[in-house]
Protein backbone atom coordinates (compact mmCIF):
# COMPACT_ATOMS: atom_id res chain seq x y z
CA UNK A 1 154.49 -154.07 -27.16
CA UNK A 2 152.28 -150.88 -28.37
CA UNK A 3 148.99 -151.74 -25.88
CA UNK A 4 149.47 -149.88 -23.09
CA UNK A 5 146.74 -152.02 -21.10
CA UNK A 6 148.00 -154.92 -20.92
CA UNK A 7 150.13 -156.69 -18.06
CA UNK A 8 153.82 -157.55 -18.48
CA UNK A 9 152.70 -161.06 -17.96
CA UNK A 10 150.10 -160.55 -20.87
CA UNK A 11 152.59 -158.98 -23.11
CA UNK A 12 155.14 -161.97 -22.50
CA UNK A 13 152.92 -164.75 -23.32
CA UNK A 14 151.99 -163.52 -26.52
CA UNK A 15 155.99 -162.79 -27.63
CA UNK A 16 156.48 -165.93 -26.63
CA UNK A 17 153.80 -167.48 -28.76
CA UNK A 18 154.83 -165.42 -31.74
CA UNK A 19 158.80 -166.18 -30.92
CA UNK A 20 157.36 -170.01 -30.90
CA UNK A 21 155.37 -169.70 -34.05
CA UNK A 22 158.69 -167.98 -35.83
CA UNK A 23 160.57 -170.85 -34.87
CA UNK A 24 158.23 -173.48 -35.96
CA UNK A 25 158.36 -171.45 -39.56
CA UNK A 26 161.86 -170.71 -39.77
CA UNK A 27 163.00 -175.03 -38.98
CA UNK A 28 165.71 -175.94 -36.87
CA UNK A 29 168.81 -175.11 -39.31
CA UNK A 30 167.81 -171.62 -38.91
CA UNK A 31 167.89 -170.43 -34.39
CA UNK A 32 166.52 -167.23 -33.21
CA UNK A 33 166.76 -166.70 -29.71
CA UNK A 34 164.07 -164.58 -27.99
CA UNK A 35 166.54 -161.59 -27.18
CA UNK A 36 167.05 -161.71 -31.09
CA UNK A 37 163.35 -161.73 -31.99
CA UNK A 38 162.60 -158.75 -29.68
CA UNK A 39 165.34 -156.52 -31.04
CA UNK A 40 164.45 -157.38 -34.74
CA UNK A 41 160.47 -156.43 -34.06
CA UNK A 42 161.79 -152.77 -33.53
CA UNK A 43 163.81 -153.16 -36.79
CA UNK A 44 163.69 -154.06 -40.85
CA UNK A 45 161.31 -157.36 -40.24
CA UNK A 46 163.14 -159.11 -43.35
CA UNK A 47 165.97 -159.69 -40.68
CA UNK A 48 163.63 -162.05 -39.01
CA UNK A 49 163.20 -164.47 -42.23
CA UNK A 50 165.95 -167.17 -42.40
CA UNK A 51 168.53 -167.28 -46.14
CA UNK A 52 167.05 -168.14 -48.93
CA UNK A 53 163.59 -166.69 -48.78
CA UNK A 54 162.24 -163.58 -50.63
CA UNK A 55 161.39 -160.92 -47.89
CA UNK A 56 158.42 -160.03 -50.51
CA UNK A 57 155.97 -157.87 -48.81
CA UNK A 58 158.12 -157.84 -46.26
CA UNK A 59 161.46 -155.44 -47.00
CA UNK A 60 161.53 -152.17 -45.38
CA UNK A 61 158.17 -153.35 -43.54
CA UNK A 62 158.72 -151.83 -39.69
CA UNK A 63 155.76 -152.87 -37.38
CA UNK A 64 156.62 -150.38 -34.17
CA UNK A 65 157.60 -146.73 -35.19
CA UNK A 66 159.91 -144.22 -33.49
CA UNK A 67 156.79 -143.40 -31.20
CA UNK A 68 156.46 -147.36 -30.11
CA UNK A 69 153.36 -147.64 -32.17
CA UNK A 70 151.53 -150.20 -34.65
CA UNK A 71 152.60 -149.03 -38.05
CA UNK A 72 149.82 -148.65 -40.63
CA UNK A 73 151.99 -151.13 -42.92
CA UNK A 74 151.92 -153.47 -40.29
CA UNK A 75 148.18 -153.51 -39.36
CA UNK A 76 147.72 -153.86 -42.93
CA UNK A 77 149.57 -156.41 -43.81
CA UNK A 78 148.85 -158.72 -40.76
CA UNK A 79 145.26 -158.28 -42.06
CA UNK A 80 145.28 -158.83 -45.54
CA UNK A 81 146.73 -162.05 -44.41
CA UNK A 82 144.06 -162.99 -42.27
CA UNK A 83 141.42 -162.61 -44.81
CA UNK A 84 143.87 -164.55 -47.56
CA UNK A 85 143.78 -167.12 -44.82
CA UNK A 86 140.05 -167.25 -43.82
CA UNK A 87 139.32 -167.86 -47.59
CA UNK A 88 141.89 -170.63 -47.51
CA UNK A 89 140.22 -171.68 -44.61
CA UNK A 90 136.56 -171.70 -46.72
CA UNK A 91 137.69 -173.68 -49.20
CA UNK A 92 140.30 -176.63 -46.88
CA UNK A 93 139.42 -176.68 -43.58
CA UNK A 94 142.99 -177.83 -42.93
CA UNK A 95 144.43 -174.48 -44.37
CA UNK A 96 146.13 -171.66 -41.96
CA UNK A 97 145.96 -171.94 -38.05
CA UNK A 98 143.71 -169.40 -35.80
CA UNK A 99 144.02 -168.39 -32.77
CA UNK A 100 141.05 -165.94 -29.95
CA UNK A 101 143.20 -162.97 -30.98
CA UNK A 102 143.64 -163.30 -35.01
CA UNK A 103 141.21 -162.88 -36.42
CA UNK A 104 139.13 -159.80 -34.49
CA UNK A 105 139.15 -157.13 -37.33
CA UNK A 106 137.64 -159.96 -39.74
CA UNK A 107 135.03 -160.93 -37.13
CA UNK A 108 133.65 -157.35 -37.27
CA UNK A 109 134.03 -157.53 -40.60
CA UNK A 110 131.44 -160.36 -41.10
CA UNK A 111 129.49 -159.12 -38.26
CA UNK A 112 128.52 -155.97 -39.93
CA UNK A 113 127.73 -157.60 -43.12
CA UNK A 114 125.42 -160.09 -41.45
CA UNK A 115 123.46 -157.25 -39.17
CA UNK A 116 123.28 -155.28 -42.47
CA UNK A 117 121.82 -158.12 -44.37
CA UNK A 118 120.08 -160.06 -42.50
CA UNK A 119 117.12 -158.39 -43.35
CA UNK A 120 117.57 -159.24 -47.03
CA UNK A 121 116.57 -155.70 -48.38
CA UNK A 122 118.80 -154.19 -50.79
CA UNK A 123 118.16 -150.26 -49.60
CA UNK A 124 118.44 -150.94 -46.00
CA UNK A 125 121.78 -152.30 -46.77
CA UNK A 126 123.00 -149.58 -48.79
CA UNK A 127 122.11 -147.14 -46.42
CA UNK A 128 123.55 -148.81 -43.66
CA UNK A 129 127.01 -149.66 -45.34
CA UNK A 130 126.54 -145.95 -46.63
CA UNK A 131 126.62 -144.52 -43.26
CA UNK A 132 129.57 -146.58 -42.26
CA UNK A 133 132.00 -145.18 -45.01
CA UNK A 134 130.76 -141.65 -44.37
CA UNK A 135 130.23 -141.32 -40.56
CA UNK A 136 133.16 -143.75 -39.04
CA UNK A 137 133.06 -141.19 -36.24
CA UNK A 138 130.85 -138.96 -34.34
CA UNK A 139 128.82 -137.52 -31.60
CA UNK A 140 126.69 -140.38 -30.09
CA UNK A 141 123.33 -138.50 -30.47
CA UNK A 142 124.27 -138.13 -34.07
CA UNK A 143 125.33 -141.63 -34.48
CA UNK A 144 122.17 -143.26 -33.03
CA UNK A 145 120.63 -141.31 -36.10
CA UNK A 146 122.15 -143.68 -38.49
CA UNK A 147 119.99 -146.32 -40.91
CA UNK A 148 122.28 -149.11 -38.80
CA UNK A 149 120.93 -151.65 -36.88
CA UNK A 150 121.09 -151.35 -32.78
CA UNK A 151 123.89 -154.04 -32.42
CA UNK A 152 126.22 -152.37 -35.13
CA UNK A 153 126.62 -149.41 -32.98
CA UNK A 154 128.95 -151.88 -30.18
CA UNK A 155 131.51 -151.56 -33.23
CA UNK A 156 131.59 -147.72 -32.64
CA UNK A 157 134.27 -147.27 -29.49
CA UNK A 158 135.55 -144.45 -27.50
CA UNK A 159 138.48 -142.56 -29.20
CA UNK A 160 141.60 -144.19 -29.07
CA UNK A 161 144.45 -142.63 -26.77
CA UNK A 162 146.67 -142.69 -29.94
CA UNK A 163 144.11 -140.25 -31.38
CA UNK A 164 143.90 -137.83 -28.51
CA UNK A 165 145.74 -134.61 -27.02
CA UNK A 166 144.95 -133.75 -23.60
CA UNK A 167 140.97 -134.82 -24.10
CA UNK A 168 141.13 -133.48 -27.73
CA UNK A 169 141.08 -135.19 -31.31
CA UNK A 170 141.00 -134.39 -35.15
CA UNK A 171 138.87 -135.98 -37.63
CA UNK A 172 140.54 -136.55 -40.74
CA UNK A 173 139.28 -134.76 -43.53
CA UNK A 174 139.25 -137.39 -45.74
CA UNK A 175 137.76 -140.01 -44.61
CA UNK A 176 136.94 -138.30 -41.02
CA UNK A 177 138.19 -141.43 -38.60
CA UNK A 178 140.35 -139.29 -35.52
CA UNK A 179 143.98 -139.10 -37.10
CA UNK A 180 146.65 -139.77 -35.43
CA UNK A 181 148.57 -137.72 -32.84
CA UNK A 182 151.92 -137.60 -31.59
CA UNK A 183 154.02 -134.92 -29.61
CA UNK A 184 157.86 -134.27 -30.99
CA UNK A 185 161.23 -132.21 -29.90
CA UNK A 186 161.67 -129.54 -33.15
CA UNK A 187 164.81 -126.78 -32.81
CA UNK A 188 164.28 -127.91 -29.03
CA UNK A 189 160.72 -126.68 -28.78
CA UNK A 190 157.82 -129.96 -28.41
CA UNK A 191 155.25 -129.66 -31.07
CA UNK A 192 152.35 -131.52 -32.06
CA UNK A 193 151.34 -133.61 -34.98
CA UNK A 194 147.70 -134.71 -35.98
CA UNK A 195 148.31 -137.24 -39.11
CA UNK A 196 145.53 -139.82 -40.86
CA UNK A 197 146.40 -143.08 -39.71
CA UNK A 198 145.89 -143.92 -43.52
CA UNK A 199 148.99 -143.16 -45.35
CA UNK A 200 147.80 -142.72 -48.80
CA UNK A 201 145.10 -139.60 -47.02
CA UNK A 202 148.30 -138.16 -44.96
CA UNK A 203 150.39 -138.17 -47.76
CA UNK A 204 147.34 -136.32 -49.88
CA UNK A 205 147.61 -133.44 -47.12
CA UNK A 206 145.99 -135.09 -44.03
CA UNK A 207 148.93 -134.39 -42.10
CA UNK A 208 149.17 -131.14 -39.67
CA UNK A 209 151.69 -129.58 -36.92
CA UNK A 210 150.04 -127.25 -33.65
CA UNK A 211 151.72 -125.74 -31.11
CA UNK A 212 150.91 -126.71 -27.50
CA UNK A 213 148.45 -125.05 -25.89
CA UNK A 214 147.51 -123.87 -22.94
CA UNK A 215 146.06 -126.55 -20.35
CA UNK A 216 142.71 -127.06 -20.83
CA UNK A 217 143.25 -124.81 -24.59
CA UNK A 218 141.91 -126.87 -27.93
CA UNK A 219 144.79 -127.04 -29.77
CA UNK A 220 144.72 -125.37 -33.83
CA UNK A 221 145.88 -127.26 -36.61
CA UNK A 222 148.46 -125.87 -39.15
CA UNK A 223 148.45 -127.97 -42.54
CA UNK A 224 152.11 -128.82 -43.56
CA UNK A 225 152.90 -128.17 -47.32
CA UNK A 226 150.10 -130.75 -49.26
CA UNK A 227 151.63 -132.13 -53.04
CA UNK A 228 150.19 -130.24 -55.68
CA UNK A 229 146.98 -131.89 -57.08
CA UNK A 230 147.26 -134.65 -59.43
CA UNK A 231 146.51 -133.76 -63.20
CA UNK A 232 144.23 -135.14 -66.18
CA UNK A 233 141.58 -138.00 -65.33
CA UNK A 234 142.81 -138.18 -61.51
CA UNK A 235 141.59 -135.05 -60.69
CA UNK A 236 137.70 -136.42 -60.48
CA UNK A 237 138.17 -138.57 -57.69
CA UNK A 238 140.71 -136.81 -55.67
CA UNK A 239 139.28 -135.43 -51.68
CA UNK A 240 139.25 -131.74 -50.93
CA UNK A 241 141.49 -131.10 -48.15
CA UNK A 242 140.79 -127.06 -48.16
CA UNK A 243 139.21 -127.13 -44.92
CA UNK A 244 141.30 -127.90 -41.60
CA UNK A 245 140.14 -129.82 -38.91
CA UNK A 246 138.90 -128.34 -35.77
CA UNK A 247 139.65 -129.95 -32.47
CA UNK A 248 136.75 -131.79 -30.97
CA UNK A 249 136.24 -133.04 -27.76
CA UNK A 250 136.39 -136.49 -26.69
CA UNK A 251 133.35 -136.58 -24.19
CA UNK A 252 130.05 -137.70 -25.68
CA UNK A 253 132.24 -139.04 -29.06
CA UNK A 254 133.27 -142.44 -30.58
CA UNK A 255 134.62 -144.15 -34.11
CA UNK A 256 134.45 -146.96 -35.45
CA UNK A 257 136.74 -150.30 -34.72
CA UNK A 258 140.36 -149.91 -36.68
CA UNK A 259 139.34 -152.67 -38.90
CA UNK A 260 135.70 -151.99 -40.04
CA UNK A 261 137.03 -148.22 -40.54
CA UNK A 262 140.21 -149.82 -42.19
CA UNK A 263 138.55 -152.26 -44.67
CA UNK A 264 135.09 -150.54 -45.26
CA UNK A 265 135.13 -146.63 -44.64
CA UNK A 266 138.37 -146.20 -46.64
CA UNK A 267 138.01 -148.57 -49.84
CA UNK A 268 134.67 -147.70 -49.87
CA UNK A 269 134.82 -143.70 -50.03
CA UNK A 270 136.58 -144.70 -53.66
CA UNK A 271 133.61 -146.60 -54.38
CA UNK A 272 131.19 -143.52 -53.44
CA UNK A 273 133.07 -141.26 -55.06
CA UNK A 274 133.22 -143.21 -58.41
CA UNK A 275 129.31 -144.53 -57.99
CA UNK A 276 128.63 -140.54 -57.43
CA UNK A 277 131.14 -139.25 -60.48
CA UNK A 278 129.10 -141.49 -62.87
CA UNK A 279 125.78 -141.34 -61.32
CA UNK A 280 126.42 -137.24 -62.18
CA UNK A 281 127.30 -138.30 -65.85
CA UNK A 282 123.87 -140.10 -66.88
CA UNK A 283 125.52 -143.41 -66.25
CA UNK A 284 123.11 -146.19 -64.51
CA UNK A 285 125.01 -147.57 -61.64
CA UNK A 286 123.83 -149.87 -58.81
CA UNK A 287 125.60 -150.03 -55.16
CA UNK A 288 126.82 -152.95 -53.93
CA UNK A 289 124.19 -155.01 -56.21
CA UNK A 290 122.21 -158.39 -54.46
CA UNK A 291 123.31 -157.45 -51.01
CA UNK A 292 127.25 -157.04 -51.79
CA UNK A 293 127.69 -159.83 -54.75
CA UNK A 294 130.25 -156.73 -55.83
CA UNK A 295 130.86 -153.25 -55.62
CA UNK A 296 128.96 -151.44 -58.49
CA UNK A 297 127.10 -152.85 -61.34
CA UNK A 298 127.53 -149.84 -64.57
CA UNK A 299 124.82 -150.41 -67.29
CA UNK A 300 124.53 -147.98 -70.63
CA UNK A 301 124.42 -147.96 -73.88
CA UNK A 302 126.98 -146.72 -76.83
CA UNK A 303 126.30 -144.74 -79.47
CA UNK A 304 125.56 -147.14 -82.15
CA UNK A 305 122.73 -148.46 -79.02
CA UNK A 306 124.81 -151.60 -78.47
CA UNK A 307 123.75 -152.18 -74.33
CA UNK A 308 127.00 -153.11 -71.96
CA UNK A 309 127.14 -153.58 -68.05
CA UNK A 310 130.21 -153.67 -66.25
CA UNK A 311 130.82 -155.60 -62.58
CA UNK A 312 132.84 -154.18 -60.28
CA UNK A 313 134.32 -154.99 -57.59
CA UNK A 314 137.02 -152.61 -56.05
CA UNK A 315 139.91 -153.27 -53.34
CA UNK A 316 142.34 -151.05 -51.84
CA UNK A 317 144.69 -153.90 -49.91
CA UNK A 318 148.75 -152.40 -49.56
CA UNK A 319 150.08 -155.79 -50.24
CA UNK A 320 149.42 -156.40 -54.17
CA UNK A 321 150.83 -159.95 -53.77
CA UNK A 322 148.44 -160.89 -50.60
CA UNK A 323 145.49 -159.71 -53.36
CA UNK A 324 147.30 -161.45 -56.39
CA UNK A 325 146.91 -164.59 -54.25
CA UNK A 326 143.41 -164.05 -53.06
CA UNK A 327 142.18 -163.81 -56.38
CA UNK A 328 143.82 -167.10 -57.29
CA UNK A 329 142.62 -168.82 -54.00
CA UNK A 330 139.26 -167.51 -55.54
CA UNK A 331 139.62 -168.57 -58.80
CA UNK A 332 138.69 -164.72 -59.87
CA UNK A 333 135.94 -162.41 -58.32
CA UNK A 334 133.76 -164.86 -55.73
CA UNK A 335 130.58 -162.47 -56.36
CA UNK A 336 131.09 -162.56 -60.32
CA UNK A 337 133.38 -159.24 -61.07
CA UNK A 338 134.53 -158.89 -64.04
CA UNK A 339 136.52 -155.61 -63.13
CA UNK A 340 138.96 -155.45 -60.21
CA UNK A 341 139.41 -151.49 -59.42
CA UNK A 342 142.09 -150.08 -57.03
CA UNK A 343 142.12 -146.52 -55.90
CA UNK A 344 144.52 -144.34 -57.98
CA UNK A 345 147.20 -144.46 -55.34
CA UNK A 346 147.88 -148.02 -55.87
CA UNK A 347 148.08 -147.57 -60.28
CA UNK A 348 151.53 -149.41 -59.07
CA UNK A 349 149.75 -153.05 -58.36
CA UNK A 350 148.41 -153.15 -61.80
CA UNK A 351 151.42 -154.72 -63.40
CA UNK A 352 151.05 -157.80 -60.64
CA UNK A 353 147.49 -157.84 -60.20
CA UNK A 354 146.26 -157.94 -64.41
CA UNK A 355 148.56 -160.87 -64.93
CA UNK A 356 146.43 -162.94 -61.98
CA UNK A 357 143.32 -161.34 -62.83
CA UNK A 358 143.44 -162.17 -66.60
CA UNK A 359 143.28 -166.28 -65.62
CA UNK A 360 140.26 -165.51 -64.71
CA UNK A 361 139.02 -163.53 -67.51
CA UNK A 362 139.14 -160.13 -65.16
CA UNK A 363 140.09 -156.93 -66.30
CA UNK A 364 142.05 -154.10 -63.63
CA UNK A 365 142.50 -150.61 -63.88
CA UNK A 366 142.16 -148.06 -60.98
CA UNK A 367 139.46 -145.99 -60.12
CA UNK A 368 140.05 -143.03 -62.49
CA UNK A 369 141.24 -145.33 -65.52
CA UNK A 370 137.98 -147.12 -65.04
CA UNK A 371 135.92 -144.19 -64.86
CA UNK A 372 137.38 -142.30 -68.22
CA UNK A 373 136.58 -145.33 -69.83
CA UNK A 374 133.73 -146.29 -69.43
CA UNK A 375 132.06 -142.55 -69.89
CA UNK A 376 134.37 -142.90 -73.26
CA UNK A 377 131.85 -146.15 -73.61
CA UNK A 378 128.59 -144.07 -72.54
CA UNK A 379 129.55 -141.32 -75.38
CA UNK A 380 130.01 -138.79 -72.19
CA UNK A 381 132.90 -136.68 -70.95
CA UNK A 382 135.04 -137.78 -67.95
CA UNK A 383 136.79 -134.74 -67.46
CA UNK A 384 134.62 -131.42 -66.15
């Protein structure tokens, strides 16, 4: 329904394998007929489960927008679940059902991680995974300048039409993947908006308005009204939006796939940031330790000259539940974390995600949280 490519005949079949897969969930006391399930797609998607089950992740969740596109909620969601159910798959081979289509985002996923590792050293991967959080997009001759091996670079792909305006596109200036753009009717005059397809970045200030231009004109970003910066320990970590994007062209340029950019550019700039924040304060930290076992490994030493280490491992999934029950399918951390860390903007899974986590004898706070304290453990200051 949002794929502009594909054929009526292509867009039927799949409805009608999802219409049949709804049914097969929802049992035969509870009917849907396939008029039904295409109005409720455009709608509230709890009207699609049948009475008596919790909508969960589910209420409020729209997957097309006003503009007939994939919601970020929706991509999200859809994948979360797909890596829940790979790991289900790992450990009962009868668990979940797969499909060619589902599970594309989590191939790359593994493909990167083997091309980065298969050569076993420990720098060359954290260069390469480096260069994947910080240079999703780019200019080909600059990209063929990354540490990443030559068959990585087929997961870089020409700029999506969602992300262009007449042969022009925006990088987002926090995590720099081309943000989304969409032409509207305002006080009856059509204006342009350039948003990060990441809500948590647009709602940090990611999110412009530009007039039309001229044909062939770049257009010029105007930043809407950004929230005031947050206060106390958050401030560390938070991205500097001062500088507005300029339009770039769309010849000679390319980004990385949705899901790589998704689930390793934006929970790992977090990571980064963090690793960098401590590395500043005299802390020893280790990337992504025995080619990914976790996230960071923190070593130091208190005052009294007691040593402690800290493993990390951090996440930034929107569905707190699908995590909840990936740690459970995992019996804890499957690299050996004994911290879970979220990104600030989700401090609101931590009521859901320490109960889980504490089974397991993990510990969660979010990024900032786990920062203060464990500079208050070093003897060091936090706060600049």
């Amino acid at each position: 329904m949002t794929a502009p490519a594909l054929e009526p005949q292509q867009r039927l079949a799949t409805l009608m394998e999802c219409h049949g897969t709804l049914l097969a969930a929802r049992g035969p006391l509870s009917p849907l007929s396939f008029g039904e399930f295409r109005r409720a797609l455009k709608g509230d998607l709890v009207s699609l489960l049948p009475e008596g089950i919790s909508p969960l992740d589910l209420s409020g969740l729209r997957v097309i927008d006003q503009d007939g596109r994939l919601t970020e909620g929706a991509f999200d969601l859809e994948f979360e679940q797909q890596m829940l159910l790979h790991t289900l798959r790992k450990l009962d081979g009868r668990a979940g059902v797969a499909s060619d289509r589902d599970l594309q985002s989590e191939i790359d996923q593994e493909t990167a991680f083997a091309l980065l590792s298969k050569q076993g050293d420990q720098d060359v991967y954290v260069a390469g995974r480096t260069d994947l959080i910080r240079r999703p997009s780019g200019h080909v001759d600059d990209l063929c300048e990354l540490r990443l091996p030559p068959l990585l670079m087929e997961l870089y792909q020409e700029i999506s039409l969602d992300s262009l305006y007449q042969g022009w596109w925006f990088p987002c200036p926090v995590c720099e993947w081309p943000m989304r753009i969409v032409v509207r009717r305002s006080a009856g005059t059509k204006v342009g908006e350039a948003r990060c397809w990441h809500g948590p970045h647009a709602e940090m200030g990611a999110s412009y308005r530009f007039r039309l231009p001229a044909a062939g004109s770049a257009p010029v970003l105007l930043p809407e009204p950004a929230p005031p910066r947050p206060m106390g320990r958050e401030t560390v970590l938070y991205p500097d939006l001062g500088t507005v994007p300029e339009a770039l062209p769309v010849e000679g340029f390319k980004a990385l796939a949705r899901g790589i950019w998704r689930y390793t550019t934006v929970p790992g700039l977090p990571e980064l940031a963090l690793y960098e924040q401590l590395i500043r304060r005299g802390l020893m930290v280790v990337l992504w330790p025995a080619l990914d076992s976790y996230d960071l490994l923190v070593e130091g030493k208190s005052k009294g000259g007691r040593k402690w280490s800290f493993k990390v491992d951090v996440k930034d999934y929107t569905s707190a539940r699908t995590l909840a029950k990936l740690i459970d399918a995992q019996e804890g951390d499957r690299g050996g974390a004994d911290w879970l860390v979220v990104p600030d903007h989700r401090a609101s899974h931590l009521p859901l995600l320490s109960g889980v986590a504490a089974k397991y004898g993990m510990k969660v706070a979010t990024a900032s949280e786990f920062g203060e304290l464990v500079c208050k453990e070093a003897g060091v200051s936090w706060h600049e």
